[in-house]
C-alpha atoms as a PDB file:
ATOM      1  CA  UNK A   1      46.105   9.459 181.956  1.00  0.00           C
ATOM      2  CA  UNK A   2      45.706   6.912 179.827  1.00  0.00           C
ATOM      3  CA  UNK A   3      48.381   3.872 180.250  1.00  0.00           C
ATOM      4  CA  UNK A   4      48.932   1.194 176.778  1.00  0.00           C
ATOM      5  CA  UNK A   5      51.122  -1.859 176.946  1.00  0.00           C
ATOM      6  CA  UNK A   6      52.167  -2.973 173.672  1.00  0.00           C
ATOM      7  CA  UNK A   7      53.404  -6.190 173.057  1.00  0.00           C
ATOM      8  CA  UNK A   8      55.660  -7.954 170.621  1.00  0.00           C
ATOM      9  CA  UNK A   9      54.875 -12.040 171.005  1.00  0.00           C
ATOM     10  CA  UNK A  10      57.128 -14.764 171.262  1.00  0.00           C
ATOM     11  CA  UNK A  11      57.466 -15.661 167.361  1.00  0.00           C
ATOM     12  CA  UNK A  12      60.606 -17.840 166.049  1.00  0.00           C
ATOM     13  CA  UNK A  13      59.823 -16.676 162.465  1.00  0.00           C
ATOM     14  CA  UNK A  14      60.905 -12.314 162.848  1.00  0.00           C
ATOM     15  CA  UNK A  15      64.393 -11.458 164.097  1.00  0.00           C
ATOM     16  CA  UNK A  16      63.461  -7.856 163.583  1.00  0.00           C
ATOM     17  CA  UNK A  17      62.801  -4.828 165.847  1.00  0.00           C
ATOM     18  CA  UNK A  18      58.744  -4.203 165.828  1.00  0.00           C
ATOM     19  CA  UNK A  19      58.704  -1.390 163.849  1.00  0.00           C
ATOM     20  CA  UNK A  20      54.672  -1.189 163.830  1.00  0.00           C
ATOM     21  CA  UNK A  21      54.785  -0.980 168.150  1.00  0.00           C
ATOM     22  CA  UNK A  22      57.108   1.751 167.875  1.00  0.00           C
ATOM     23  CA  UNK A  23      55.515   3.874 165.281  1.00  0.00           C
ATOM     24  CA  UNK A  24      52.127   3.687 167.472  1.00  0.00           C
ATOM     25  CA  UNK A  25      53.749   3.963 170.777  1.00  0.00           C
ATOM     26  CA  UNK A  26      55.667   7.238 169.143  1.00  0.00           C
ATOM     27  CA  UNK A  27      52.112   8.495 168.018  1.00  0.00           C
ATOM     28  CA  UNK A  28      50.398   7.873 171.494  1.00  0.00           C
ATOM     29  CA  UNK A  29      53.253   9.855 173.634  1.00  0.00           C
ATOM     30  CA  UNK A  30      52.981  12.548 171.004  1.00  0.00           C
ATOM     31  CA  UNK A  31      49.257  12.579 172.206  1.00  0.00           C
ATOM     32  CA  UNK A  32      49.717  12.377 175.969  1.00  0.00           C
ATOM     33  CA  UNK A  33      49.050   8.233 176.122  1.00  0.00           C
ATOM     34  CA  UNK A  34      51.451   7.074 178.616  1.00  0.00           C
ATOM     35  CA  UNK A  35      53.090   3.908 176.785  1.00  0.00           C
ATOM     36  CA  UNK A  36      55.307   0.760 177.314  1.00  0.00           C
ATOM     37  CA  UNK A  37      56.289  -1.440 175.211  1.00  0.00           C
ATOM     38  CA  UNK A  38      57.453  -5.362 175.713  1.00  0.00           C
ATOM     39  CA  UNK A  39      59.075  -7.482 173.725  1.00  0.00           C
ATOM     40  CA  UNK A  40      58.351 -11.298 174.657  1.00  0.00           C
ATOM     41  CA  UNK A  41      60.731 -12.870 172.252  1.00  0.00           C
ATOM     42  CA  UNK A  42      63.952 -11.141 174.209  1.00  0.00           C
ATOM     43  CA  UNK A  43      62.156 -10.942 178.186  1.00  0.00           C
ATOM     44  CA  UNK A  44      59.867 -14.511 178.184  1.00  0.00           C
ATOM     45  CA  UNK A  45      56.193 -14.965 179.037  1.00  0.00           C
ATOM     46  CA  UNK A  46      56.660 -14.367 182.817  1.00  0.00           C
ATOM     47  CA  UNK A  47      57.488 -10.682 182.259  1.00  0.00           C
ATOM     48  CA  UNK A  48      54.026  -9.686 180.569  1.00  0.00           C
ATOM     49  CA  UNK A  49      52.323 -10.646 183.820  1.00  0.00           C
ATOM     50  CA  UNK A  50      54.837  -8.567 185.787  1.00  0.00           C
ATOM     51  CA  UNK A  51      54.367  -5.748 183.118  1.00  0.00           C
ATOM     52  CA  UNK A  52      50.468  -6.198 184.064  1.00  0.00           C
ATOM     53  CA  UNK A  53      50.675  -6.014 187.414  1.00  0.00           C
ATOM     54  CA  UNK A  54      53.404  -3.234 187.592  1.00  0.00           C
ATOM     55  CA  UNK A  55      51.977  -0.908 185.304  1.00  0.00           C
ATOM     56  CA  UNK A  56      48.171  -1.408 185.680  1.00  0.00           C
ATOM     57  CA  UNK A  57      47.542  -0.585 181.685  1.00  0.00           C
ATOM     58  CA  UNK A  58      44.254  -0.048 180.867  1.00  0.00           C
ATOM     59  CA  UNK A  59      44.436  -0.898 177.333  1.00  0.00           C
ATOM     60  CA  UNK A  60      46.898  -3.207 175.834  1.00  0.00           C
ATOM     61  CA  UNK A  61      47.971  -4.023 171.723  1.00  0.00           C
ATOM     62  CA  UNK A  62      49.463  -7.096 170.872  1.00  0.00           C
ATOM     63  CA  UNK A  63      51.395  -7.279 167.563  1.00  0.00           C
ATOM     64  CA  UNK A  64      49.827 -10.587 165.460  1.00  0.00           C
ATOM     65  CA  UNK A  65      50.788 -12.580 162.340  1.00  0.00           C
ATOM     66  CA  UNK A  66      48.351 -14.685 160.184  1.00  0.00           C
ATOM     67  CA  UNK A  67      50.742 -16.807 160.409  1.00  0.00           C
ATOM     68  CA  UNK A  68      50.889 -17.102 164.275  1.00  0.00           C
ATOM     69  CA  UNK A  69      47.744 -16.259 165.385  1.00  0.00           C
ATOM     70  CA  UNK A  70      48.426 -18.560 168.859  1.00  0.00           C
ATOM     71  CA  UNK A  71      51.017 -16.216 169.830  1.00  0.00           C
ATOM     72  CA  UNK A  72      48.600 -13.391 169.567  1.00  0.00           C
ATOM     73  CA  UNK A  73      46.100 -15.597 171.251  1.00  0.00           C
ATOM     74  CA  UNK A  74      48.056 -16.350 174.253  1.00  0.00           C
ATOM     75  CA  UNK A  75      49.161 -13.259 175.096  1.00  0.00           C
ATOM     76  CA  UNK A  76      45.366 -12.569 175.188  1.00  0.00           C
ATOM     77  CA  UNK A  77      44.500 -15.217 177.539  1.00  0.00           C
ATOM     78  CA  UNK A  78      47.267 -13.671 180.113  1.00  0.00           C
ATOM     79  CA  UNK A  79      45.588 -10.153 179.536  1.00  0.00           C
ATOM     80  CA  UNK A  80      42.407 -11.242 180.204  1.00  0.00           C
ATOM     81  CA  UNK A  81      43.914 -13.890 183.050  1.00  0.00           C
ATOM     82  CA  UNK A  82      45.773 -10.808 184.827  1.00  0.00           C
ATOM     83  CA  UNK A  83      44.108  -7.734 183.700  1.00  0.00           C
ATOM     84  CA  UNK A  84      40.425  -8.674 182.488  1.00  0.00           C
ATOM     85  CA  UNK A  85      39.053  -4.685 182.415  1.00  0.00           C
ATOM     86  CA  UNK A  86      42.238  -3.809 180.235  1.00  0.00           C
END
């Protein structure tokens, strides 16, 4: 089975649930895609690389705003870091 992280990044700017993450994670358990979901602003940078190495996803999605694309970006670099054939 197929295993997706999907991850909200530490952003100042949104104080809002991420909608977008839940309506695809929603969509990939209705189609047999085992999914988690992690939201950095409310667990920290330390607990995607525990996430990694926990749950061994082989694909991950990481939520990104034009006007944060860093935030995007380094959540990338600990993918690749941690996880490199995700």
């Amino acid at each position: 089975m197929t295993r997706v992280l999907l991850v909200q990044p530490e952003v100042n700017f949104v104080r809002t649930y991420p909608l977008g993450l839940a309506y695809l994670a929603g969509f990939l358990r209705r189609h047999g895609v085992e999914v988690s979901g992690l939201d950095l602003r409310l667990s920290g940078p330390r607990a995607l690389e525990e996430q990694l190495r926990r749950r061994e996803p082989d694909l991950v999605g990481v939520s990104a705003y034009s006007s944060a694309p860093e935030a995007a970006a380094r959540v990338a670099r600990t993918v690749r870091r941690h996880r490199p054939e995700a």
